[in-house]
C-alpha atoms as a PDB file:
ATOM      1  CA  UNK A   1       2.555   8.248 -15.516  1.00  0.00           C
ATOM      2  CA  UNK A   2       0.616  10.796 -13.556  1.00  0.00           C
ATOM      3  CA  UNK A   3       2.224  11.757 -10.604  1.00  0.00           C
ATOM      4  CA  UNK A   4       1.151  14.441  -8.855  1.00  0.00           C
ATOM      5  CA  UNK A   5      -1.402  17.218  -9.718  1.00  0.00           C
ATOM      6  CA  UNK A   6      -1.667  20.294  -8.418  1.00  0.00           C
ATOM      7  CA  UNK A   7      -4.246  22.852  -9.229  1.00  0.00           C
ATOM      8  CA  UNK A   8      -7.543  24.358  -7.514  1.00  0.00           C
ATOM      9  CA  UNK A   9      -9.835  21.853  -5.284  1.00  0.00           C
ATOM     10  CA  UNK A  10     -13.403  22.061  -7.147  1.00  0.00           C
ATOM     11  CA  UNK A  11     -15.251  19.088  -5.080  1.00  0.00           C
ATOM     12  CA  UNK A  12     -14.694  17.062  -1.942  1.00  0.00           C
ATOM     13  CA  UNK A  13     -16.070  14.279  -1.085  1.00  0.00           C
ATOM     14  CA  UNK A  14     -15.000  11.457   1.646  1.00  0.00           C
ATOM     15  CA  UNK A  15     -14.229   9.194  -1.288  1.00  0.00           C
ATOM     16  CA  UNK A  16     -12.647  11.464  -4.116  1.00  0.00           C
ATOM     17  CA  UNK A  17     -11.727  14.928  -5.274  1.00  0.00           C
ATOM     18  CA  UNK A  18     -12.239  16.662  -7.928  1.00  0.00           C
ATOM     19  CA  UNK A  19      -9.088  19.175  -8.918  1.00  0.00           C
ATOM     20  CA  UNK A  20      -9.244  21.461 -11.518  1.00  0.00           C
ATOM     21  CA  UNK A  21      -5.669  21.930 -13.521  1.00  0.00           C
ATOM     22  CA  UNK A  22      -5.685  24.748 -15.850  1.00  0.00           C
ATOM     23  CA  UNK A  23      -9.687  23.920 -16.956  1.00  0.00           C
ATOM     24  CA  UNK A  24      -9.369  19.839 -17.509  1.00  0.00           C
ATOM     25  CA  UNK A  25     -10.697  18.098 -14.241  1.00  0.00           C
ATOM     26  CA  UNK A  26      -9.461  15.074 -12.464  1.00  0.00           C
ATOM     27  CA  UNK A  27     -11.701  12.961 -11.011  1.00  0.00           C
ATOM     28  CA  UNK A  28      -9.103  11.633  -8.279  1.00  0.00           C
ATOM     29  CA  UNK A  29      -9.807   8.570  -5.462  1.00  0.00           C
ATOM     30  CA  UNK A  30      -7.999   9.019  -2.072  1.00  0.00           C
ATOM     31  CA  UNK A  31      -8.543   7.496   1.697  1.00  0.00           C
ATOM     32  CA  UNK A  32      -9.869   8.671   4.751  1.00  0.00           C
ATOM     33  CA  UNK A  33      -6.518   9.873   5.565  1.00  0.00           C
ATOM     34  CA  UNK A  34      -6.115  11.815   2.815  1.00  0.00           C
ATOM     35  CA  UNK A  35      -9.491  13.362   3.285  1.00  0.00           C
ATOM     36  CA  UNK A  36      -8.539  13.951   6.579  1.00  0.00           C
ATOM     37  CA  UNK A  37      -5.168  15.818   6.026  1.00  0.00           C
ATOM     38  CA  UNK A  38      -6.823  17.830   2.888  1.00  0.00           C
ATOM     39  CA  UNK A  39      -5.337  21.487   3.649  1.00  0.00           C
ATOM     40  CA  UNK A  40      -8.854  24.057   3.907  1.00  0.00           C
ATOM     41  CA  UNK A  41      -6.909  26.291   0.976  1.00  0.00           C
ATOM     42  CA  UNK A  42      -8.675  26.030  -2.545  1.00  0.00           C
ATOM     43  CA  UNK A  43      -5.090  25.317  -4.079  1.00  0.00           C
ATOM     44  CA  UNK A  44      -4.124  22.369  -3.551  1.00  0.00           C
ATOM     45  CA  UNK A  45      -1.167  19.064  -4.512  1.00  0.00           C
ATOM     46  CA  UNK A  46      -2.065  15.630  -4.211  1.00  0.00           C
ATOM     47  CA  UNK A  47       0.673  12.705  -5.156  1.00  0.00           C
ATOM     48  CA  UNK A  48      -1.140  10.317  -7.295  1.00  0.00           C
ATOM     49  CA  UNK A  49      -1.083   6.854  -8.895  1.00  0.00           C
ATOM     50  CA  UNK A  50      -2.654   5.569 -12.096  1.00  0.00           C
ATOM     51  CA  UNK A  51      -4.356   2.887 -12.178  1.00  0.00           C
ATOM     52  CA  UNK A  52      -4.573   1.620 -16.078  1.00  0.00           C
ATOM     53  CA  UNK A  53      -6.934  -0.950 -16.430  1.00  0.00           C
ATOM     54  CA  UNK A  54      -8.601  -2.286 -20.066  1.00  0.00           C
ATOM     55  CA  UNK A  55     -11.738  -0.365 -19.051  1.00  0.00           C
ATOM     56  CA  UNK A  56     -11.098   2.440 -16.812  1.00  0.00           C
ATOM     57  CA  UNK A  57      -7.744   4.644 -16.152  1.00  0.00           C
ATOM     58  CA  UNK A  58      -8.301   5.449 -12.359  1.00  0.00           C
ATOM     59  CA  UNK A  59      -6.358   7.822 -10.586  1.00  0.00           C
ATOM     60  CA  UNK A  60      -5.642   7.502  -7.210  1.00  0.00           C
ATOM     61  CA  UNK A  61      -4.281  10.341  -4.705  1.00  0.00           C
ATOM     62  CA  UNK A  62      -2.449  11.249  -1.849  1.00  0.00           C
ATOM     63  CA  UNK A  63      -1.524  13.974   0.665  1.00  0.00           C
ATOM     64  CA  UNK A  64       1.792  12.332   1.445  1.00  0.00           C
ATOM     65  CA  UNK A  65       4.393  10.714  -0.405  1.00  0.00           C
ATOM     66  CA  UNK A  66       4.402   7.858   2.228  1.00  0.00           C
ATOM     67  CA  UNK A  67       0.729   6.574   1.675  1.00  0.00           C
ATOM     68  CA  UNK A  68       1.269   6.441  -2.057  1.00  0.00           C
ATOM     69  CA  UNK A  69       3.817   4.002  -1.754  1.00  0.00           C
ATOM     70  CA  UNK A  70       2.257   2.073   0.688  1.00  0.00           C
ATOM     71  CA  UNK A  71      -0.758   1.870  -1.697  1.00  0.00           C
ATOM     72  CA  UNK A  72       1.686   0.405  -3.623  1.00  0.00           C
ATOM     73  CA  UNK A  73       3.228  -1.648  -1.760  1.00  0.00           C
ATOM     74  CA  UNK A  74      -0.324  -3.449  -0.710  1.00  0.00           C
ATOM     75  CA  UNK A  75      -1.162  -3.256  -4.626  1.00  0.00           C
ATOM     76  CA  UNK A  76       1.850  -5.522  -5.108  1.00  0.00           C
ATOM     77  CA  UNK A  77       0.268  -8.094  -2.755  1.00  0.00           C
ATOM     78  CA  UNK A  78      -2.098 -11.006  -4.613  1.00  0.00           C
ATOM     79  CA  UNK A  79      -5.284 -10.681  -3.306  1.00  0.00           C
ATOM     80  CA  UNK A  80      -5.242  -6.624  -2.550  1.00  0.00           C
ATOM     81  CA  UNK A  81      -7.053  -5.030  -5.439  1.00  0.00           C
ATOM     82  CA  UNK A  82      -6.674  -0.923  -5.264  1.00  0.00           C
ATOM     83  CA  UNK A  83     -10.217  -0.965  -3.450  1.00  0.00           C
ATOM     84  CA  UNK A  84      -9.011  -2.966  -0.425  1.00  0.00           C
ATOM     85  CA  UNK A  85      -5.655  -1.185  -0.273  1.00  0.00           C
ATOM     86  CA  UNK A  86      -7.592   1.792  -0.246  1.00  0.00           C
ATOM     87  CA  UNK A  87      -9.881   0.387   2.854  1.00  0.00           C
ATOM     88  CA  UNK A  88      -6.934  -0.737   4.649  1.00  0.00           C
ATOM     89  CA  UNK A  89      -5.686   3.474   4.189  1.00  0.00           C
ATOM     90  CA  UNK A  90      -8.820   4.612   5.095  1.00  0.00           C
ATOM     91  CA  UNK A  91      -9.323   2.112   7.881  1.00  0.00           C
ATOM     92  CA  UNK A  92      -5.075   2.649   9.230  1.00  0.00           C
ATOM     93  CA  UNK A  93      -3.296   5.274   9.477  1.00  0.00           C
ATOM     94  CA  UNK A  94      -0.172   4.297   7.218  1.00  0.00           C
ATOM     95  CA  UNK A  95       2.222   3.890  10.014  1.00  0.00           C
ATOM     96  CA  UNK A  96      -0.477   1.717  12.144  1.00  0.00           C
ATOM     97  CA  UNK A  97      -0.228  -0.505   9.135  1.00  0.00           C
ATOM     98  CA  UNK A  98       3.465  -0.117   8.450  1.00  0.00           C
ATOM     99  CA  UNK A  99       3.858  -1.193  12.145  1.00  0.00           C
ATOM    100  CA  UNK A 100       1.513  -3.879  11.884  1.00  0.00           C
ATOM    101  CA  UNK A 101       3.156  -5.290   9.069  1.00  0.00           C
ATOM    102  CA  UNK A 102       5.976  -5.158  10.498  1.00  0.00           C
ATOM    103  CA  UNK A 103       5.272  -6.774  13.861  1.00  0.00           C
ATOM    104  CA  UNK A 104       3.184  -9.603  12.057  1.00  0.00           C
ATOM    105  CA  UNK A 105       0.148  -8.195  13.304  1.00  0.00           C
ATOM    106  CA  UNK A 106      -2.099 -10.357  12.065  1.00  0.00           C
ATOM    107  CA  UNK A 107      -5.194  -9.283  14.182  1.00  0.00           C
ATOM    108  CA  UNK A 108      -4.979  -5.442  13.348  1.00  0.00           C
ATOM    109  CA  UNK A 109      -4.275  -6.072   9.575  1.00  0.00           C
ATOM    110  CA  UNK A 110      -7.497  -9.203   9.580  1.00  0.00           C
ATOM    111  CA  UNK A 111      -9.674  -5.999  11.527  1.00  0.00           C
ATOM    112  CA  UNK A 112      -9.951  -4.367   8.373  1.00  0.00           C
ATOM    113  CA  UNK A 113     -13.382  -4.831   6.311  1.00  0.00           C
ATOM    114  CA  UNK A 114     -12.895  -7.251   3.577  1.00  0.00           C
ATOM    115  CA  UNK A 115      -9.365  -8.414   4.525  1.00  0.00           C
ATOM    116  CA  UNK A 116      -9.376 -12.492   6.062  1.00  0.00           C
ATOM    117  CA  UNK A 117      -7.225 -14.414   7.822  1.00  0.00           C
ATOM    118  CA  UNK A 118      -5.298 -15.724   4.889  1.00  0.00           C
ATOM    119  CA  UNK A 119      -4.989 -12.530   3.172  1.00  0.00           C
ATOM    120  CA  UNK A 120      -3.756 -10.368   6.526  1.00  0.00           C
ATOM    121  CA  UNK A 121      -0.887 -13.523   6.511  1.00  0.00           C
ATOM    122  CA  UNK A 122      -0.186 -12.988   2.800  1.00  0.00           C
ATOM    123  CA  UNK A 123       0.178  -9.053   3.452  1.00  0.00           C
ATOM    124  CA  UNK A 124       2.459  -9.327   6.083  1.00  0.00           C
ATOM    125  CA  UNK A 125       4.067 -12.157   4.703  1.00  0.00           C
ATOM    126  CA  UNK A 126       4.800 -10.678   1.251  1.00  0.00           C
ATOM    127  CA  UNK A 127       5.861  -6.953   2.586  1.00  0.00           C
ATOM    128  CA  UNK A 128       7.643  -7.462   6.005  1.00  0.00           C
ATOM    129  CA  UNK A 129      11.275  -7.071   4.220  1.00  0.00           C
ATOM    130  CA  UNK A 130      10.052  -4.685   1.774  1.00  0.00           C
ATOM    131  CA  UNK A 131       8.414  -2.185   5.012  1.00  0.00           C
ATOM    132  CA  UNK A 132      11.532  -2.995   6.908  1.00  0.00           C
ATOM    133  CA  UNK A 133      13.512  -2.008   4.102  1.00  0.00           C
ATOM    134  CA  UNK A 134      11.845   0.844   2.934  1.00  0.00           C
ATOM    135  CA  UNK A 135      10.809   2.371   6.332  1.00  0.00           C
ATOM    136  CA  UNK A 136      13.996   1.704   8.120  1.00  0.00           C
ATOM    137  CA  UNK A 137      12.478   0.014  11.221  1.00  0.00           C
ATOM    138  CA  UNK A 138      15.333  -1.321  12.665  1.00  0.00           C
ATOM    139  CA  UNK A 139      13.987  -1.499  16.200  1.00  0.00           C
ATOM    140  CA  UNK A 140      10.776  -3.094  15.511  1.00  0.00           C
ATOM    141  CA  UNK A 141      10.357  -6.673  17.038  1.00  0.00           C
ATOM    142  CA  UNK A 142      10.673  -9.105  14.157  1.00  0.00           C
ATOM    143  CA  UNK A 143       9.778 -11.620  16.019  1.00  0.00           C
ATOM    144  CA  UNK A 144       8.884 -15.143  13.520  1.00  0.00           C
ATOM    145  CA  UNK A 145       5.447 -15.130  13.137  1.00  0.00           C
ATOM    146  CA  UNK A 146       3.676 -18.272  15.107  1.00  0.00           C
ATOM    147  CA  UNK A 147       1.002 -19.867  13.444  1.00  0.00           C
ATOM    148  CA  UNK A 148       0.392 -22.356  16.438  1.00  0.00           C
ATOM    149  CA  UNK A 149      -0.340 -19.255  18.549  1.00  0.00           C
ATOM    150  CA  UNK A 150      -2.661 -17.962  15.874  1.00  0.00           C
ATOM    151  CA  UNK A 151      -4.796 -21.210  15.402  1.00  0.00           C
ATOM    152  CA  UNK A 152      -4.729 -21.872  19.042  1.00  0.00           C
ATOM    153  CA  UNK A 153      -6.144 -18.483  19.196  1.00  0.00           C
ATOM    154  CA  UNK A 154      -8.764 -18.315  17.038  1.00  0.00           C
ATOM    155  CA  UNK A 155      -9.745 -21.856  18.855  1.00  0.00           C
ATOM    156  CA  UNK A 156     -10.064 -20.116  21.814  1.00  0.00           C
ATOM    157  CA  UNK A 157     -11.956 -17.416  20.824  1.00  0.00           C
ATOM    158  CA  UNK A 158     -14.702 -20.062  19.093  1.00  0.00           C
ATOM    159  CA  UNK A 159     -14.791 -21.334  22.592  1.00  0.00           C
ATOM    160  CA  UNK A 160     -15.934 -18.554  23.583  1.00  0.00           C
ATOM    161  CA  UNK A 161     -12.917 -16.938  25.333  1.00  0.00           C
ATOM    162  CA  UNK A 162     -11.828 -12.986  24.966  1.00  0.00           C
ATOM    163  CA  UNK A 163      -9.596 -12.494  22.663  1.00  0.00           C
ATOM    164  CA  UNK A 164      -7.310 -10.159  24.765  1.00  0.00           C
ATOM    165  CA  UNK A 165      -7.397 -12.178  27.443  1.00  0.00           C
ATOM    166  CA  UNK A 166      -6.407 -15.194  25.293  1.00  0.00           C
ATOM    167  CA  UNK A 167      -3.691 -13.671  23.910  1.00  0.00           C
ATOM    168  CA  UNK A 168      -1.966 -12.105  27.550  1.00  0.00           C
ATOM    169  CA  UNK A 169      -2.293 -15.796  28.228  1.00  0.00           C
ATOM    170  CA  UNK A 170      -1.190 -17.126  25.315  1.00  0.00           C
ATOM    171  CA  UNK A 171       2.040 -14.746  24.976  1.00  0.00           C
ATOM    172  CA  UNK A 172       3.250 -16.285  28.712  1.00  0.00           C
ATOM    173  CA  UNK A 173       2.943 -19.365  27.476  1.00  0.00           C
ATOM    174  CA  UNK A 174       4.664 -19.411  23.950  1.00  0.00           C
ATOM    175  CA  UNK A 175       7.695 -17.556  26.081  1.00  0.00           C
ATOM    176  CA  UNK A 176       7.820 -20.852  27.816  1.00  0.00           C
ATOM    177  CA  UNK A 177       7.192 -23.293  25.684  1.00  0.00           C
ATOM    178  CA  UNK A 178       7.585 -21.231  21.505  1.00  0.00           C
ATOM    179  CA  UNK A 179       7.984 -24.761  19.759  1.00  0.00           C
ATOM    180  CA  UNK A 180       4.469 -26.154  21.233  1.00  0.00           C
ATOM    181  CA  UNK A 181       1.504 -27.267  18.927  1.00  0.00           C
ATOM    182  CA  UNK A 182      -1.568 -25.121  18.951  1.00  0.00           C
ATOM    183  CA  UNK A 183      -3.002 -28.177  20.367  1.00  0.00           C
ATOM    184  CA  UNK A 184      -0.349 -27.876  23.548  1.00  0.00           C
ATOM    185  CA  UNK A 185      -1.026 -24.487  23.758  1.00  0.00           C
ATOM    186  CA  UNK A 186      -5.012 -24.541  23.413  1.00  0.00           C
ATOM    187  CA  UNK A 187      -4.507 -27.086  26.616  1.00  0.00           C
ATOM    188  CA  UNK A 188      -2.376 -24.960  28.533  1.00  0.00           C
ATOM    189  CA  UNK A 189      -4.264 -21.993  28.042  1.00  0.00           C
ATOM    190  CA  UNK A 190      -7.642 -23.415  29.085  1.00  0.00           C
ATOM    191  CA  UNK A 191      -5.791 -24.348  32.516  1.00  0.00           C
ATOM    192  CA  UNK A 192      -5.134 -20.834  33.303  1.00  0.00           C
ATOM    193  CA  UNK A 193      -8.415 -18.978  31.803  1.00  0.00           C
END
């Protein structure tokens, strides 16, 4: 396993690098982020992951230590091929989606192009432990996540209704009533719209 090179930065582009280690190459993927935190010197170290596939070995890099695990991490997720997981990178900065994961943030994780409802679920679903764990975020709400609220949401908001707004309204009334069906709660909620 690959994992890191460092050597002389020979082409940038907003999708992939190319670095030159002692004459041989490497072709190497990264995110926006990465792009973004590239240092200006011509010498630089990237922390990378190989991707070994039956047609293509793809390597995959990374500024900091953090967002290569967290590419991981999503990797390990079914559904989140290493494009996505590098969409959601370049889309989030890793601790916006660290946080989001953590906080079953459903709508910040489902913002991301090519990511649905069911797959933001099974992201936060499968790596809430393992970002808690790994990150050490003690003090983040882990509050269950409420799938009542979310359909009743997403009701709403085919009604017609502002998403914020829904939710400020919705969030006073699952504090009142957190058992109710997204049925209850699509009633209540069109009371006080």
């Amino acid at each position: 396993m690959i994992t890191h090179l460092q050597g002389k930065l020979v082409e940038k582009n907003p999708t992939d690098v190319v670095i030159d280690c002692n004459g041989v190459g490497y072709l190497v993927n990264i995110s926006l982020h990465t792009y973004s935190l590239l240092p200006t010197t011509e010498n630089i170290r990237l922390f990378t992951f190989l991707q070994v596939k039956e047609d293509a070995h793809t390597l995959y890099g990374f500024v900091e230590k953090q967002e290569r695990e967290l590419f991981k991490l999503l990797l390990s997720v079914s559904g989140i091929g290493a494009n996505i997981a590098r969409t959601m990178l370049s889309s989030l900065a890793p601790t916006q989606i660290i946080q989001a994961i953590a906080s079953n943030d459903v709508v910040t994780i489902q913002g991301i192009k090519g990511i649905g409802a069911k797959t933001a679920q099974r992201v936060i679903l499968d790596l809430k432990d393992k970002v808690l764990k790994v990150y050490s975020l003690d003090d983040v709400s882990s509050a269950p996540y409420n799938t009542n609220k979310d359909e009743a949401l997403s009701a709403l908001e085919v009604l017609g209704f502002n998403r914020k707004n829904a939710e400020k309204v919705m969030d006073k009334i699952v504090k009142e009533a957190p058992n109710a069906s997204a049925e209850d709660l699509i009633k209540q909620a069109l009371k006080n719209l």
